[in-house]
PDB file of N, CA and C in Angstrom:
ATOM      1  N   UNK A   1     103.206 101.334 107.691  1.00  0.00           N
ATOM      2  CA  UNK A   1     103.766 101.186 109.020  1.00  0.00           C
ATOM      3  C   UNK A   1     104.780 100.045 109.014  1.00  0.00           C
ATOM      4  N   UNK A   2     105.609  99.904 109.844  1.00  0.00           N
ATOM      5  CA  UNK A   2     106.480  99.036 110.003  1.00  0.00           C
ATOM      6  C   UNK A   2     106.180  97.986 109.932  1.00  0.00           C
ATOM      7  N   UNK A   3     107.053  96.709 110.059  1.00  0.00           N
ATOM      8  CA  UNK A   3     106.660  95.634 110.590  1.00  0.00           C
ATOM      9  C   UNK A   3     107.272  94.942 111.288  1.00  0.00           C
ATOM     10  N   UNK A   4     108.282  95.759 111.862  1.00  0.00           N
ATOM     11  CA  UNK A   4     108.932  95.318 113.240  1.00  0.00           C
ATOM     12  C   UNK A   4     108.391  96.051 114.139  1.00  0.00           C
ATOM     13  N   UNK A   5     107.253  96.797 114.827  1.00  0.00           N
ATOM     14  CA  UNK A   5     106.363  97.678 115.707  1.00  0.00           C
ATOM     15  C   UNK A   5     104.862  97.292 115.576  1.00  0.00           C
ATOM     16  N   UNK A   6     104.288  97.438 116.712  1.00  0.00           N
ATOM     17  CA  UNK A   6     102.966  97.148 116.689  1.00  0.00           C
ATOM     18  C   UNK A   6     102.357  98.292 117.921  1.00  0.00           C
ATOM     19  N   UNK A   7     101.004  99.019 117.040  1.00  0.00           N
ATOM     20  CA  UNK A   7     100.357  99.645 117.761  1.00  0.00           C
ATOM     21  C   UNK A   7      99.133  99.330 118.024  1.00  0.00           C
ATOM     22  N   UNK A   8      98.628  99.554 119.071  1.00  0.00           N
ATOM     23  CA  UNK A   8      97.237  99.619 119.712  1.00  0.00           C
ATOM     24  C   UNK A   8      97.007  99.927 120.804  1.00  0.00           C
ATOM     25  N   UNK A   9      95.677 100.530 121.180  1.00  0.00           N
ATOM     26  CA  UNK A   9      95.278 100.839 121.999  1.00  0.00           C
ATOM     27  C   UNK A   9      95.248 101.013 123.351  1.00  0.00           C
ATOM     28  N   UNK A  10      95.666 101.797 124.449  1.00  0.00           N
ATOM     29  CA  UNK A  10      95.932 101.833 126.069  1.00  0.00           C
ATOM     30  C   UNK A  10      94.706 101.085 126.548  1.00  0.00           C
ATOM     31  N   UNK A  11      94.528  99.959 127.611  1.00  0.00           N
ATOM     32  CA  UNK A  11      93.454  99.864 127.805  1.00  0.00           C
ATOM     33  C   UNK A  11      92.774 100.585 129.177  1.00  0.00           C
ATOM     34  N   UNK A  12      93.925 101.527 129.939  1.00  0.00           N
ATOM     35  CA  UNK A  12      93.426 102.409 130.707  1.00  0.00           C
ATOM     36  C   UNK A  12      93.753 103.841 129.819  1.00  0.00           C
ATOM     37  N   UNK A  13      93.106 104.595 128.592  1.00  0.00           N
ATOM     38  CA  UNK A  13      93.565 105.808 128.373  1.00  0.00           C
ATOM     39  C   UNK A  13      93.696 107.072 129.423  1.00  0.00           C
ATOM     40  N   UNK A  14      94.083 107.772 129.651  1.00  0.00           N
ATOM     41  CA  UNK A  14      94.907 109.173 129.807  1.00  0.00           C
ATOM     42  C   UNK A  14      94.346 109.986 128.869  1.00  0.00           C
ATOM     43  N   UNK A  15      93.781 109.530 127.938  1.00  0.00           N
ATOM     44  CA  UNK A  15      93.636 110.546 126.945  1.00  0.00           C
ATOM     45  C   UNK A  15      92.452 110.386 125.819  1.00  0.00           C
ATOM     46  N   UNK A  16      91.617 111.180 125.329  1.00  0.00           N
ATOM     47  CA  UNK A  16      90.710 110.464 124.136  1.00  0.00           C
ATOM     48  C   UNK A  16      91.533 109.513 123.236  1.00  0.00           C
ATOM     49  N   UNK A  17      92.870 110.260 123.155  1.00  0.00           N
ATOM     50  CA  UNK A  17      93.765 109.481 122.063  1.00  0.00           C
ATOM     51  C   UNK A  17      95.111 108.581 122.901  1.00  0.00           C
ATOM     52  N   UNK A  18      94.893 106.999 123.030  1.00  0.00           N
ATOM     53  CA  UNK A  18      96.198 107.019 123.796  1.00  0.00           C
ATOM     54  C   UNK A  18      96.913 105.392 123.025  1.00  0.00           C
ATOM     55  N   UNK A  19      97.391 105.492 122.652  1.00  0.00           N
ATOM     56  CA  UNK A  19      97.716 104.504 121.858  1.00  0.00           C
ATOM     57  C   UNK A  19      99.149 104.321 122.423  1.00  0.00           C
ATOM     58  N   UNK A  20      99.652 102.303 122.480  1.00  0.00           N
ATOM     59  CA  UNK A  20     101.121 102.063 122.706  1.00  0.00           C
ATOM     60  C   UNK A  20     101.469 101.464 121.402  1.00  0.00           C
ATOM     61  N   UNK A  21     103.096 101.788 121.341  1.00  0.00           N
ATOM     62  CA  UNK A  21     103.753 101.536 120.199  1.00  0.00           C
ATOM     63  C   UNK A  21     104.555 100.375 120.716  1.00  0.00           C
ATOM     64  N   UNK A  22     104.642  99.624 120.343  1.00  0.00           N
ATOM     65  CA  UNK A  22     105.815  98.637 120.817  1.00  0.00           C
ATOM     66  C   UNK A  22     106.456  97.818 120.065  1.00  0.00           C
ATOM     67  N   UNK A  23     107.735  96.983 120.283  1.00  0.00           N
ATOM     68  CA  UNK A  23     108.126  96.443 119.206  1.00  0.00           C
ATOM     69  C   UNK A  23     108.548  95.019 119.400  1.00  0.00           C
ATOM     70  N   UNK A  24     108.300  94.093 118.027  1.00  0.00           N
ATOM     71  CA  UNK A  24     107.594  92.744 118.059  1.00  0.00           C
ATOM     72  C   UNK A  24     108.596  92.315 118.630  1.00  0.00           C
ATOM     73  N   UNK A  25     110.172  92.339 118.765  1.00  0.00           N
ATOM     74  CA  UNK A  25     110.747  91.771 119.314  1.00  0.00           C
ATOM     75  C   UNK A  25     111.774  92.727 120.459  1.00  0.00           C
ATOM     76  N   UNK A  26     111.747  91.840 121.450  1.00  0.00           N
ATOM     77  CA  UNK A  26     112.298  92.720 123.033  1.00  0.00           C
ATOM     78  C   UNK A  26     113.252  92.626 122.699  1.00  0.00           C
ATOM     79  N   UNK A  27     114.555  91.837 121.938  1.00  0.00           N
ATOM     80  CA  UNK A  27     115.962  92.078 122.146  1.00  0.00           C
ATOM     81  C   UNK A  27     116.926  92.734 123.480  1.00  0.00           C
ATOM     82  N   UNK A  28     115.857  92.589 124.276  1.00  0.00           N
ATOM     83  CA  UNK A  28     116.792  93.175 125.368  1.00  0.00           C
ATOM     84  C   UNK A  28     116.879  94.492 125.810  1.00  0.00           C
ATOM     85  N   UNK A  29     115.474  95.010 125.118  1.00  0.00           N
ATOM     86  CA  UNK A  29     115.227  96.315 125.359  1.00  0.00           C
ATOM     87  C   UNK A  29     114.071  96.203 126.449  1.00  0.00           C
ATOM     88  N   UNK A  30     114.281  96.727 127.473  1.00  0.00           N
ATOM     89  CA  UNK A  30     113.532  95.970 128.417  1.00  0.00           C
ATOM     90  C   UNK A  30     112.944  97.525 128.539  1.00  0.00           C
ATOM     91  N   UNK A  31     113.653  98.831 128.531  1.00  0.00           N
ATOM     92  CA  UNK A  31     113.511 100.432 128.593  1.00  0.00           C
ATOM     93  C   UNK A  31     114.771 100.750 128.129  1.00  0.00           C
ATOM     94  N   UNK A  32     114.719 102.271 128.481  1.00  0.00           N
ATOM     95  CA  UNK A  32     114.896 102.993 127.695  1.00  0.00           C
ATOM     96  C   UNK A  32     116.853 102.913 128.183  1.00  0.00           C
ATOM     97  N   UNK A  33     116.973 103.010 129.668  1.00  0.00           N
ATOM     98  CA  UNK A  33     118.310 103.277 129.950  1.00  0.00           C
ATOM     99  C   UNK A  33     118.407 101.975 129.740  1.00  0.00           C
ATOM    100  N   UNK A  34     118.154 101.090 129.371  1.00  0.00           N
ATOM    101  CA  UNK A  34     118.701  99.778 128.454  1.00  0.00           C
ATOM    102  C   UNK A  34     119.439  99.455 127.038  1.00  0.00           C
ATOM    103  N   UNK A  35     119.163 100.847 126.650  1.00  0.00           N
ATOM    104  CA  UNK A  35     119.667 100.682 125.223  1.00  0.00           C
ATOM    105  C   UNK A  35     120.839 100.824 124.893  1.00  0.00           C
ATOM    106  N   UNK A  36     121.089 100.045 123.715  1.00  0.00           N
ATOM    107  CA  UNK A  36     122.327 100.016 123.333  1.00  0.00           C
ATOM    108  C   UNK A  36     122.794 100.694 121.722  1.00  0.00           C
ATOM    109  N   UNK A  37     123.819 100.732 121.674  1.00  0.00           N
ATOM    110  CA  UNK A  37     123.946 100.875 120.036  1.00  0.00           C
ATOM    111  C   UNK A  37     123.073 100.439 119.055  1.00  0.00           C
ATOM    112  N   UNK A  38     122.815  99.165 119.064  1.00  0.00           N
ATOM    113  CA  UNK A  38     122.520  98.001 118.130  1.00  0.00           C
ATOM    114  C   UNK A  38     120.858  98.560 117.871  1.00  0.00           C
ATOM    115  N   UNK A  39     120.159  98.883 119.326  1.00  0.00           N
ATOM    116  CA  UNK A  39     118.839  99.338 119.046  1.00  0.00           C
ATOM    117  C   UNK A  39     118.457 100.858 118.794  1.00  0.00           C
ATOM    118  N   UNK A  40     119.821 101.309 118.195  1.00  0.00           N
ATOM    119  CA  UNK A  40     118.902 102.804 117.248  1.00  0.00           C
ATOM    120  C   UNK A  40     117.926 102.490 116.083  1.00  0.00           C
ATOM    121  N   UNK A  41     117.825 101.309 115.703  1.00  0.00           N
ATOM    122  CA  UNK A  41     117.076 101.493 114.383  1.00  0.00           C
ATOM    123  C   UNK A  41     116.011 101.272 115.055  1.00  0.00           C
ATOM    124  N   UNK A  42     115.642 100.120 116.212  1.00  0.00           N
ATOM    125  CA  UNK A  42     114.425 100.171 116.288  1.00  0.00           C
ATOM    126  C   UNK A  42     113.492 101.172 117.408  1.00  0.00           C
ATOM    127  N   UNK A  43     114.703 102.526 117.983  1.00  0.00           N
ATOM    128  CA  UNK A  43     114.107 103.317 118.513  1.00  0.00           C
ATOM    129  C   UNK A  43     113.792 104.497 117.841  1.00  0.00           C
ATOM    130  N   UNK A  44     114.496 104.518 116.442  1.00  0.00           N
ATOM    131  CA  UNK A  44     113.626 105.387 115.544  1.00  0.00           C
ATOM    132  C   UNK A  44     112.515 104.857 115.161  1.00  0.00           C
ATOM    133  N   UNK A  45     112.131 103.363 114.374  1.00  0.00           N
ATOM    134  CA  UNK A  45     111.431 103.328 114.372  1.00  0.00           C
ATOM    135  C   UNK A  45     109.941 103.277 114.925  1.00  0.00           C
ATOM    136  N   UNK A  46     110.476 103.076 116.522  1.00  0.00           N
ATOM    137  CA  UNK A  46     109.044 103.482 117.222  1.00  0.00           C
ATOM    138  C   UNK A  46     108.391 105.042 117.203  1.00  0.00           C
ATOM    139  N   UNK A  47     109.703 106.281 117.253  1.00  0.00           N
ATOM    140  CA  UNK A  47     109.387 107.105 116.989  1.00  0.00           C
ATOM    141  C   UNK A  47     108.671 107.748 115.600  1.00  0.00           C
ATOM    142  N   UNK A  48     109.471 106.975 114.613  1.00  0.00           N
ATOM    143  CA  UNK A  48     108.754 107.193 113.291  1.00  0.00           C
ATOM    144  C   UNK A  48     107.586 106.735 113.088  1.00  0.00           C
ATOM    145  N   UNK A  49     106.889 105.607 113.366  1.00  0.00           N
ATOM    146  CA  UNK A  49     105.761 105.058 113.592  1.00  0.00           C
ATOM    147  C   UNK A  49     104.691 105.851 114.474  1.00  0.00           C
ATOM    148  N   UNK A  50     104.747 106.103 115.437  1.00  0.00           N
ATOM    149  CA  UNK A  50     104.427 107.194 116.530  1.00  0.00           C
ATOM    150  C   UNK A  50     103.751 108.264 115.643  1.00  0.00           C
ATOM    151  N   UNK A  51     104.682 108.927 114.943  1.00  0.00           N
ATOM    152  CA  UNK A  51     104.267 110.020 114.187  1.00  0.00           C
ATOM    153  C   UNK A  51     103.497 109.747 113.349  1.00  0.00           C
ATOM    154  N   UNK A  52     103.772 108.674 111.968  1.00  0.00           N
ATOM    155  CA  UNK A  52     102.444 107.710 111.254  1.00  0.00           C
ATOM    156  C   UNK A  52     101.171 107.886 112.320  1.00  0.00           C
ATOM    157  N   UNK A  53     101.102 107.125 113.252  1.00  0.00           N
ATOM    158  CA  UNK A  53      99.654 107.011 113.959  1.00  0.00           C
ATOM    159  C   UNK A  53      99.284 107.692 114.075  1.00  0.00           C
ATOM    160  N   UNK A  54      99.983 109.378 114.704  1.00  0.00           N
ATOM    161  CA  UNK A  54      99.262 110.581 115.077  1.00  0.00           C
ATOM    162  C   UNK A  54      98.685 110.887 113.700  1.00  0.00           C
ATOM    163  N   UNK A  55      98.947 111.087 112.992  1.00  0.00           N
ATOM    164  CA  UNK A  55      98.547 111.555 111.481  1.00  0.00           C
ATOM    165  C   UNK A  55      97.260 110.860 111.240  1.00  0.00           C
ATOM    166  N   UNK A  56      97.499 109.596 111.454  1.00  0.00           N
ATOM    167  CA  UNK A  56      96.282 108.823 111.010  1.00  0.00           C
ATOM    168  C   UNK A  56      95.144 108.620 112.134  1.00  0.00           C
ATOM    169  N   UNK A  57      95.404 109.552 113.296  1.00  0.00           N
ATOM    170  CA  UNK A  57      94.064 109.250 114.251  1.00  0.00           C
ATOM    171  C   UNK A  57      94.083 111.037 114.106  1.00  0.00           C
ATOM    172  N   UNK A  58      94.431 111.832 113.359  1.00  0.00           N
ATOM    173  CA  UNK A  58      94.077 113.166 113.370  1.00  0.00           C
ATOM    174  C   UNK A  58      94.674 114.157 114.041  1.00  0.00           C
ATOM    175  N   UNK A  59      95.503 113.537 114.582  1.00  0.00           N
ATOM    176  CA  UNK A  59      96.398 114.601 115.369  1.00  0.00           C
ATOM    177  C   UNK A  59      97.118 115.720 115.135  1.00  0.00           C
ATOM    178  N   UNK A  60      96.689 116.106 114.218  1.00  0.00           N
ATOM    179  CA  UNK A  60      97.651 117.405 113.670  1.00  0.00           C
ATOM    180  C   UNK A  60      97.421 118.428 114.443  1.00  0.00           C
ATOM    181  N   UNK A  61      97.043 118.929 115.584  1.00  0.00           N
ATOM    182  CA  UNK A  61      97.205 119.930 116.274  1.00  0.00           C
ATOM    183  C   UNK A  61      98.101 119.569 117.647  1.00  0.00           C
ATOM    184  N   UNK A  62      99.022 118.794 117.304  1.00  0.00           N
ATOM    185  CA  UNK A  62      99.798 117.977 118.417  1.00  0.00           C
ATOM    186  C   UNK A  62      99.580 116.686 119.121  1.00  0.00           C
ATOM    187  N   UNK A  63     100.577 116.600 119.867  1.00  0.00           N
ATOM    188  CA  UNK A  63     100.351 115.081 120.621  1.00  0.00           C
ATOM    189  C   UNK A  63     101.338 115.624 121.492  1.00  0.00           C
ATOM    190  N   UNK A  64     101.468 113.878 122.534  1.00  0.00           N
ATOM    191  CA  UNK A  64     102.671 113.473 123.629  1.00  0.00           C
ATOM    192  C   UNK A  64     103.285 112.439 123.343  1.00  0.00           C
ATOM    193  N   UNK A  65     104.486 111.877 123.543  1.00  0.00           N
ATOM    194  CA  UNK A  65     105.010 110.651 123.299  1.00  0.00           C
ATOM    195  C   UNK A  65     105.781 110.871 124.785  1.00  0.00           C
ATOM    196  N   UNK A  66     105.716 109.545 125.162  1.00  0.00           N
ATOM    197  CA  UNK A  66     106.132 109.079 126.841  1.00  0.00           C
ATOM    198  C   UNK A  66     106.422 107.885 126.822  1.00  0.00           C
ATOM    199  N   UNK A  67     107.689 108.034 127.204  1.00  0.00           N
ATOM    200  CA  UNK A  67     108.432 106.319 127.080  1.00  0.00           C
ATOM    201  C   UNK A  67     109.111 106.889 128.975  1.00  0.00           C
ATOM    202  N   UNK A  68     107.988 105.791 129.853  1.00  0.00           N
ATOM    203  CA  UNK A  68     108.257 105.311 131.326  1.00  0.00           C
ATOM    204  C   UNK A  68     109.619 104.870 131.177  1.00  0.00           C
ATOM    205  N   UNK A  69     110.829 104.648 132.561  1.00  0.00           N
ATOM    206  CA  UNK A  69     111.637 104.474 132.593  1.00  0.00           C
ATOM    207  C   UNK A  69     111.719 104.315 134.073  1.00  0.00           C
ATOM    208  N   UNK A  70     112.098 102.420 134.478  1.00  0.00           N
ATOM    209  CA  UNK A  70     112.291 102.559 135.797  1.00  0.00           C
ATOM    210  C   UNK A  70     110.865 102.802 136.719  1.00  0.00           C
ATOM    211  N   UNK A  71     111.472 102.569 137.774  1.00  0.00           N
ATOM    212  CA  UNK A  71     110.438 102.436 138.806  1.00  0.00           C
ATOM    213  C   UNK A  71     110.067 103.871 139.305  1.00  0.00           C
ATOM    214  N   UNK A  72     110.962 104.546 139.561  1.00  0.00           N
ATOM    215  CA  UNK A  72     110.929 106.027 139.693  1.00  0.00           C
ATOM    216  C   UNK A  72     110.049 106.862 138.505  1.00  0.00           C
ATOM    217  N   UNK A  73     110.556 105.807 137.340  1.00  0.00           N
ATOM    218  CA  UNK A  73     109.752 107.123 136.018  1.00  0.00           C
ATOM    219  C   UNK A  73     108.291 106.511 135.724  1.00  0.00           C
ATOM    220  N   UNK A  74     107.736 105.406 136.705  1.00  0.00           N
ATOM    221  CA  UNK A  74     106.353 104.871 136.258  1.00  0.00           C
ATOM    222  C   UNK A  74     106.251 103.907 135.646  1.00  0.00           C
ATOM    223  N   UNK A  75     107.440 103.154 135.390  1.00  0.00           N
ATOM    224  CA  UNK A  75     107.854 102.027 134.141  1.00  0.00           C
ATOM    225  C   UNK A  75     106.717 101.108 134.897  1.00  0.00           C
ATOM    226  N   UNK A  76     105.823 100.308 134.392  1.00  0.00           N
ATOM    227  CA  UNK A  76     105.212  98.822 135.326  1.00  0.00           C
ATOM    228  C   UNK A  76     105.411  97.559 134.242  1.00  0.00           C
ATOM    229  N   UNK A  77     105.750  98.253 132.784  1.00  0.00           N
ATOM    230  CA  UNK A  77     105.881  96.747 132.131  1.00  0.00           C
ATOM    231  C   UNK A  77     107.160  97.003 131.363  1.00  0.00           C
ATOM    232  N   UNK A  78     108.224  95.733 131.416  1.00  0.00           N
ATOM    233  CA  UNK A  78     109.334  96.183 131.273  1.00  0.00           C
ATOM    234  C   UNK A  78     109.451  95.200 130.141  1.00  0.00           C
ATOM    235  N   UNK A  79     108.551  96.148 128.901  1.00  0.00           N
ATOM    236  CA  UNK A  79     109.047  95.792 127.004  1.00  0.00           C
ATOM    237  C   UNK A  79     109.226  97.488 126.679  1.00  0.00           C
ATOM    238  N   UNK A  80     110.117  97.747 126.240  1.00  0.00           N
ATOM    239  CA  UNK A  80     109.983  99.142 125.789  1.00  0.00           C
ATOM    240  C   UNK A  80     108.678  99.610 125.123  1.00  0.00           C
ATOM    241  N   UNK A  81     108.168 100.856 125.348  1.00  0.00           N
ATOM    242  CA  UNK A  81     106.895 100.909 124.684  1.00  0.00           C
ATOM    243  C   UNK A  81     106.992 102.376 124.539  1.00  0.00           C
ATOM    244  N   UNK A  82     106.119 102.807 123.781  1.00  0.00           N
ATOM    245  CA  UNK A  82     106.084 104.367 123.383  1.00  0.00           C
ATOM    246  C   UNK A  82     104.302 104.803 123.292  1.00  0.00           C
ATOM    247  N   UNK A  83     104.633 105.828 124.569  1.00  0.00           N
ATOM    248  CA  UNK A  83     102.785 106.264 124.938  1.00  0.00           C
ATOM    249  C   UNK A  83     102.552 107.227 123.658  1.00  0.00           C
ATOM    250  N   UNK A  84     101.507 107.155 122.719  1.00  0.00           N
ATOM    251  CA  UNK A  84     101.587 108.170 122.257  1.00  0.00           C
ATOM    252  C   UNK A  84     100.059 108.817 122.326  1.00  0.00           C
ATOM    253  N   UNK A  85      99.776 109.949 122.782  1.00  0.00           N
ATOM    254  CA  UNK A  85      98.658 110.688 123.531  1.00  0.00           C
ATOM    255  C   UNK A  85      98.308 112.035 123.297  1.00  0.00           C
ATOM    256  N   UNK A  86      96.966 111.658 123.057  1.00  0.00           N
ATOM    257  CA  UNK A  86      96.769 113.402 122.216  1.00  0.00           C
ATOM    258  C   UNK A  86      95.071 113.119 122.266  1.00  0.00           C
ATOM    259  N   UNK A  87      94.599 114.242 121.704  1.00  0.00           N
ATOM    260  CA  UNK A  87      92.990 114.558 121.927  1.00  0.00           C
ATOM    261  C   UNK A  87      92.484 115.697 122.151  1.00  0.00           C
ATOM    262  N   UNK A  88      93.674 115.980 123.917  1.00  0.00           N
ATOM    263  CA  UNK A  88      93.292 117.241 124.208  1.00  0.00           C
ATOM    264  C   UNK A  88      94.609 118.063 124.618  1.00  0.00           C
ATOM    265  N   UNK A  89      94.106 118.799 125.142  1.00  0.00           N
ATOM    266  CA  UNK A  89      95.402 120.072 125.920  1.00  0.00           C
ATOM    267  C   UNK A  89      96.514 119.101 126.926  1.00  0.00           C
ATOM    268  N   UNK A  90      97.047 119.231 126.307  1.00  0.00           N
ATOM    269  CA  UNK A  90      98.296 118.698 127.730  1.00  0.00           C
ATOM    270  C   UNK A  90      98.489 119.570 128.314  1.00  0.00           C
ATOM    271  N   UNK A  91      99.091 119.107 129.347  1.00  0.00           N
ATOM    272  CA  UNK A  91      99.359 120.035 130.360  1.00  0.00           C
ATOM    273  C   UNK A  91     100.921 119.789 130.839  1.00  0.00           C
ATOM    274  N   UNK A  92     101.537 121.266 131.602  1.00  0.00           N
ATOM    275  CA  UNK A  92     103.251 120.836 131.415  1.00  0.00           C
ATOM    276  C   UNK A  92     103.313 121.761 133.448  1.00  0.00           C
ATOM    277  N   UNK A  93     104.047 121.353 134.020  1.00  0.00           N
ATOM    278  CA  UNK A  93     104.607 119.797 133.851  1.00  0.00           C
ATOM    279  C   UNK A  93     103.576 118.782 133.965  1.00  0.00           C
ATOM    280  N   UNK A  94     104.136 117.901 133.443  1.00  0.00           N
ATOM    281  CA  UNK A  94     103.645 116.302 133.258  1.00  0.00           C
ATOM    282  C   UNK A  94     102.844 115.552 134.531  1.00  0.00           C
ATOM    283  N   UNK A  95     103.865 115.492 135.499  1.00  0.00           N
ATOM    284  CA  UNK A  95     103.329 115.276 136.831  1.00  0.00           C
ATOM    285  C   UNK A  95     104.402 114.689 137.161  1.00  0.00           C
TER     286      UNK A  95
END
């Protein structure tokens, strides 16, 4: 796993499986319509990491990844973070 990202645990899960990805340093990524050029590497790497974890908590019959945005999209803590959630059946739409 990386070592510019850190994962652990939701402490309200959504899900049997709900783990946040986040990364050690904010640079100014506060979300998502925040980003700039400079932070593609470290928004692949949350995504690439993301995928590592699912693998390693068993997820091979799928997952969710949910990155909040804004007050409108549910955002309440403003470090970029990446939900990643799986266990059971999702359901579409989202809500």
């Amino acid at each position: 796993m990386s070592s510019t990202v850190l994962a652990f645990r939701d402490i309200a899960p959504q899900a049997p499986t709900h783990i946040l990805i986040i990364p050690k340093s904010k640079d100014g990524l506060t979300g998502l319509s925040k980003a700039e050029e400079r932070h593609c590497e470290i928004l692949g790497c949350l995504l690439y990491t993301a995928k590592l974890v699912a693998k390693q908590e068993g997820l091979e019959d799928g997952f969710r990844i949910v990155i909040n945005d804004g007050p409108k999209g549910c955002q309440s803590v403003y470090h970029i973070h990446v939900h990643l959630i799986g266990g059971r059946q999702m359901n579409w739409p989202p809500g």
